[in-house]
N, C-alpha and C. Protein backbone atom coordinates (compact mmCIF):
# COMPACT_ATOMS: atom_id res chain seq x y z
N UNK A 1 24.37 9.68 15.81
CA UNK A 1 24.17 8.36 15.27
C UNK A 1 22.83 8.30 14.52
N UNK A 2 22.16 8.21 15.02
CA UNK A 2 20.11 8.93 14.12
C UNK A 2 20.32 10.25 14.21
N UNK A 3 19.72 10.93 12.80
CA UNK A 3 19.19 12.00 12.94
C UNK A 3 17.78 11.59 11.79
N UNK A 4 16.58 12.23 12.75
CA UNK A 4 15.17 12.25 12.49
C UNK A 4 14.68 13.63 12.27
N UNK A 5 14.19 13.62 10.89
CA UNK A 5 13.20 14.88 10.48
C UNK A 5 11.51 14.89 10.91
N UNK A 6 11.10 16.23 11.53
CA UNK A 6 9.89 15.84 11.72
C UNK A 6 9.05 16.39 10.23
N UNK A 7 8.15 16.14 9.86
CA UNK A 7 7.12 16.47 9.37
C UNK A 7 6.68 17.85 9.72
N UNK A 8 6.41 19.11 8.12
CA UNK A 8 6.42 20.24 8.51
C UNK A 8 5.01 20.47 9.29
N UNK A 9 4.11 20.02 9.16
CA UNK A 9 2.83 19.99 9.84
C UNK A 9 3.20 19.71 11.39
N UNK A 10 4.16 19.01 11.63
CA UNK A 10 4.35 18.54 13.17
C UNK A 10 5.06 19.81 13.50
N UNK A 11 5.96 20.22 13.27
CA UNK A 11 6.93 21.02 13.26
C UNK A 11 6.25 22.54 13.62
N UNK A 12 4.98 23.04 13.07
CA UNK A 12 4.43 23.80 13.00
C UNK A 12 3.81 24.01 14.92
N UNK A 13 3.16 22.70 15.30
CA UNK A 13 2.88 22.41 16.20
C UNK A 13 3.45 22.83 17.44
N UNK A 14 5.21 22.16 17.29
CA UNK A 14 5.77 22.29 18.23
C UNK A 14 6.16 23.89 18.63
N UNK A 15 6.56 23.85 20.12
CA UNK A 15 7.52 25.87 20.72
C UNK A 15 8.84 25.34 20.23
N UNK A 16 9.64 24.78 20.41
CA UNK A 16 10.93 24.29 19.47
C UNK A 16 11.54 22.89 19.34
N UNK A 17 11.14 23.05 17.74
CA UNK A 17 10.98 21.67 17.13
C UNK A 17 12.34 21.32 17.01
N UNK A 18 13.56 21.70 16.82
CA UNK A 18 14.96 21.38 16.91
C UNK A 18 15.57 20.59 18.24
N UNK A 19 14.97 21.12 19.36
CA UNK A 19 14.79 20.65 20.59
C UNK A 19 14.31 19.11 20.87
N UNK A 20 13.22 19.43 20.02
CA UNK A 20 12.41 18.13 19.93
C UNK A 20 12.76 16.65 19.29
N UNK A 21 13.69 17.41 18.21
CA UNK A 21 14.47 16.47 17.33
C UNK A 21 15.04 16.18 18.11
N UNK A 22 16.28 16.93 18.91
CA UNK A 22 17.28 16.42 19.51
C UNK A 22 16.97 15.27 20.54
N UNK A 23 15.54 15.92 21.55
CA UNK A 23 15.05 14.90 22.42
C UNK A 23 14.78 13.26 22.26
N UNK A 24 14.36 13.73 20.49
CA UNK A 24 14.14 11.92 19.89
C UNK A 24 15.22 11.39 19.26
N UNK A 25 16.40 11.76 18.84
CA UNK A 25 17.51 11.32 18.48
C UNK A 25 18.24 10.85 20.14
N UNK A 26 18.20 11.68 21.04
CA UNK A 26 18.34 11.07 22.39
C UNK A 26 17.40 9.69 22.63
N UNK A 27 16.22 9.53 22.62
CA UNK A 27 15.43 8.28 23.09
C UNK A 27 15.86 7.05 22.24
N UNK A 28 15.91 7.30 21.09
CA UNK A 28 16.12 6.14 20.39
C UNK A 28 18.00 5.69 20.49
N UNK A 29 18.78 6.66 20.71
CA UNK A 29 20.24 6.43 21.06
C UNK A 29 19.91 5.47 22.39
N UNK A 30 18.92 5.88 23.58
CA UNK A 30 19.25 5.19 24.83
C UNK A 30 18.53 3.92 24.66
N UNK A 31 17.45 3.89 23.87
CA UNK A 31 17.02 2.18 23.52
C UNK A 31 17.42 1.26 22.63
N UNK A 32 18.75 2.33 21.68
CA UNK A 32 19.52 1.01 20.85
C UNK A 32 20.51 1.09 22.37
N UNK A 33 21.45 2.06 23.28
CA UNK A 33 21.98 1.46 24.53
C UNK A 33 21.59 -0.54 25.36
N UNK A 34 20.66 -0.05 25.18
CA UNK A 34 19.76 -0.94 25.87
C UNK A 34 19.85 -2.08 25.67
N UNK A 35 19.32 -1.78 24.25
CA UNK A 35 19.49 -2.96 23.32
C UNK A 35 20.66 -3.64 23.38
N UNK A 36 21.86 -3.12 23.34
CA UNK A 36 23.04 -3.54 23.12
C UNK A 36 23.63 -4.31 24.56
N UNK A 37 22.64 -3.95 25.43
CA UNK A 37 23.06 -4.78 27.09
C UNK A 37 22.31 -5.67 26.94
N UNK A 38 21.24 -5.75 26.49
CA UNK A 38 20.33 -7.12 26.52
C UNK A 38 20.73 -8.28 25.79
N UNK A 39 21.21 -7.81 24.25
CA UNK A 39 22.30 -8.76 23.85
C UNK A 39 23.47 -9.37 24.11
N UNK A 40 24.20 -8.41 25.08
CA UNK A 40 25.17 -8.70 25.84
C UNK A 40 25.22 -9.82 27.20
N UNK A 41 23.74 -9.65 27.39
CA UNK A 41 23.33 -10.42 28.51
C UNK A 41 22.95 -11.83 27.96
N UNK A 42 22.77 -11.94 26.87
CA UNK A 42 21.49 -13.03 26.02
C UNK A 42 23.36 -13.87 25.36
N UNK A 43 24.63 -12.82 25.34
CA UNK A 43 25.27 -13.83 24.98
C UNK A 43 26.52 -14.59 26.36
N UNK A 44 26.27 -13.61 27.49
CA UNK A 44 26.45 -14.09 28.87
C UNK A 44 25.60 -15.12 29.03
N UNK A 45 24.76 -14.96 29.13
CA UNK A 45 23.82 -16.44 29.54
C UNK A 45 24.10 -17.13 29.38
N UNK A 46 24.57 -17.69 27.94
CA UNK A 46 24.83 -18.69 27.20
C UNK A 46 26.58 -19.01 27.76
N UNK A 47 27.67 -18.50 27.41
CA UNK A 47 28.83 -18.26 27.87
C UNK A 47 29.38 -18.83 29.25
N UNK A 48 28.43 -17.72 30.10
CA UNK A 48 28.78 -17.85 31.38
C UNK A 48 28.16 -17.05 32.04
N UNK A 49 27.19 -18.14 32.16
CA UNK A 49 25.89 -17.99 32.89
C UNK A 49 26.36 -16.67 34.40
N UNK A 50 27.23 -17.17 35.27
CA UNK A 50 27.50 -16.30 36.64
C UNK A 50 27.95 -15.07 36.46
N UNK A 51 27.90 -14.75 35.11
CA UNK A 51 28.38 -13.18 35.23
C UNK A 51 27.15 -12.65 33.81
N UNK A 52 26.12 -13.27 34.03
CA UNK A 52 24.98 -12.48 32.79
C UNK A 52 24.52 -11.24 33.96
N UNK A 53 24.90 -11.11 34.99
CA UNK A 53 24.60 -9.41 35.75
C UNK A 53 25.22 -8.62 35.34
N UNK A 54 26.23 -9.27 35.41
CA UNK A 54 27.44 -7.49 35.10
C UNK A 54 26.87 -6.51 34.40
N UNK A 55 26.69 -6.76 33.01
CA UNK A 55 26.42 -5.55 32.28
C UNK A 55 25.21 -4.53 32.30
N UNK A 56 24.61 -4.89 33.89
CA UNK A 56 23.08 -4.25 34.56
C UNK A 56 23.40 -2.23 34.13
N UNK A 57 24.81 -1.72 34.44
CA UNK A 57 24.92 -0.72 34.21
C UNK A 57 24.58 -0.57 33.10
N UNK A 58 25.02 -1.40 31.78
CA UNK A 58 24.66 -0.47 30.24
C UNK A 58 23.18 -0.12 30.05
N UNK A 59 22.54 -1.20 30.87
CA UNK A 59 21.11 -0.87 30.61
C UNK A 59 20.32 0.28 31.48
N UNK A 60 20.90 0.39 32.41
CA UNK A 60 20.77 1.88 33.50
C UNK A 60 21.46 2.70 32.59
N UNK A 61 22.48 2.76 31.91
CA UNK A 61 22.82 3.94 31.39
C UNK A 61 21.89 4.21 29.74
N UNK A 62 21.63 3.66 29.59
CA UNK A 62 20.15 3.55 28.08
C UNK A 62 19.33 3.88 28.70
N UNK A 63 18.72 3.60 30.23
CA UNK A 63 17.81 4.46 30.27
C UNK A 63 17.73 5.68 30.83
N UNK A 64 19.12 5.95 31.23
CA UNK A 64 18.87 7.70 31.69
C UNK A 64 19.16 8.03 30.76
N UNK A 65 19.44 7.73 29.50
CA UNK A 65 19.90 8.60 27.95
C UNK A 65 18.08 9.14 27.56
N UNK A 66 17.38 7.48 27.34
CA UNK A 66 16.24 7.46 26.78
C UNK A 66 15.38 8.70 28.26
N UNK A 67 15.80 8.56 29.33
CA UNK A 67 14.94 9.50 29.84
C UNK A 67 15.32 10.54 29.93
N UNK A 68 16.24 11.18 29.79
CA UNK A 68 17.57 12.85 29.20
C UNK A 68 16.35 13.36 27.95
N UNK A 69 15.94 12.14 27.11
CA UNK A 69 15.53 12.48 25.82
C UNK A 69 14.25 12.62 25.57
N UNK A 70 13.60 12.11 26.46
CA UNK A 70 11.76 11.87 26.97
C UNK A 70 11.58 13.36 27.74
N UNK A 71 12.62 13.91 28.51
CA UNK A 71 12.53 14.90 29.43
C UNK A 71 12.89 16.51 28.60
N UNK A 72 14.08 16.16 27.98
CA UNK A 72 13.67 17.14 26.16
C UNK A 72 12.50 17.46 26.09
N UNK A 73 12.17 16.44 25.49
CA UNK A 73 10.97 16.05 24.28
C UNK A 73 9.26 17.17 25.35
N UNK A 74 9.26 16.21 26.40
CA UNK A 74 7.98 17.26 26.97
C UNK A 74 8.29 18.83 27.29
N UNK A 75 10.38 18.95 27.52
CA UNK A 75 10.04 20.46 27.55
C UNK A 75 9.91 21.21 26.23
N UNK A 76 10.24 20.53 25.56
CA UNK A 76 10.10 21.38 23.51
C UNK A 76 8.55 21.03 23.26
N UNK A 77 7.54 20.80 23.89
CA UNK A 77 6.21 20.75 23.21
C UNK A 77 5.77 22.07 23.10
């Protein structure tokens, strides 16, 4: 869904920068997740109010994506 280029100067930096990509195309996939439960919740509220919990999983599942992708990211430095 994103794909992000790093900068060849960054790139230089990294032990494997492909890795690294992948790790940040993971973080930002699990915080648009996220995103997409919080809106979900913001239009429960409004709707029907007694069930703005339910969708507590999408946002647990955005953040073990975003942390799958954080946990990449420090092993490709």
């Amino acid at each position: 869904m994103f794909k992000y280029q790093l900068r060849p100067e960054i790139r230089k930096q990294l032990k494997d920068p492909d890795g690294f990509e992948k790790g940040l195309n993971a973080v930002f996939l699990g915080l648009t997740v996220c995103m997409a439960g919080v809106a979900l919740m913001l239009i429960l509220y409004f709707n029907k109010p007694e069930h703005v919990l339910h969708p507590t999983w999408i946002l647990l599942l955005g953040f073990a994506i975003a942390g799958y992708g954080e946990y990449k990211k420090f092993r490709c430095k």
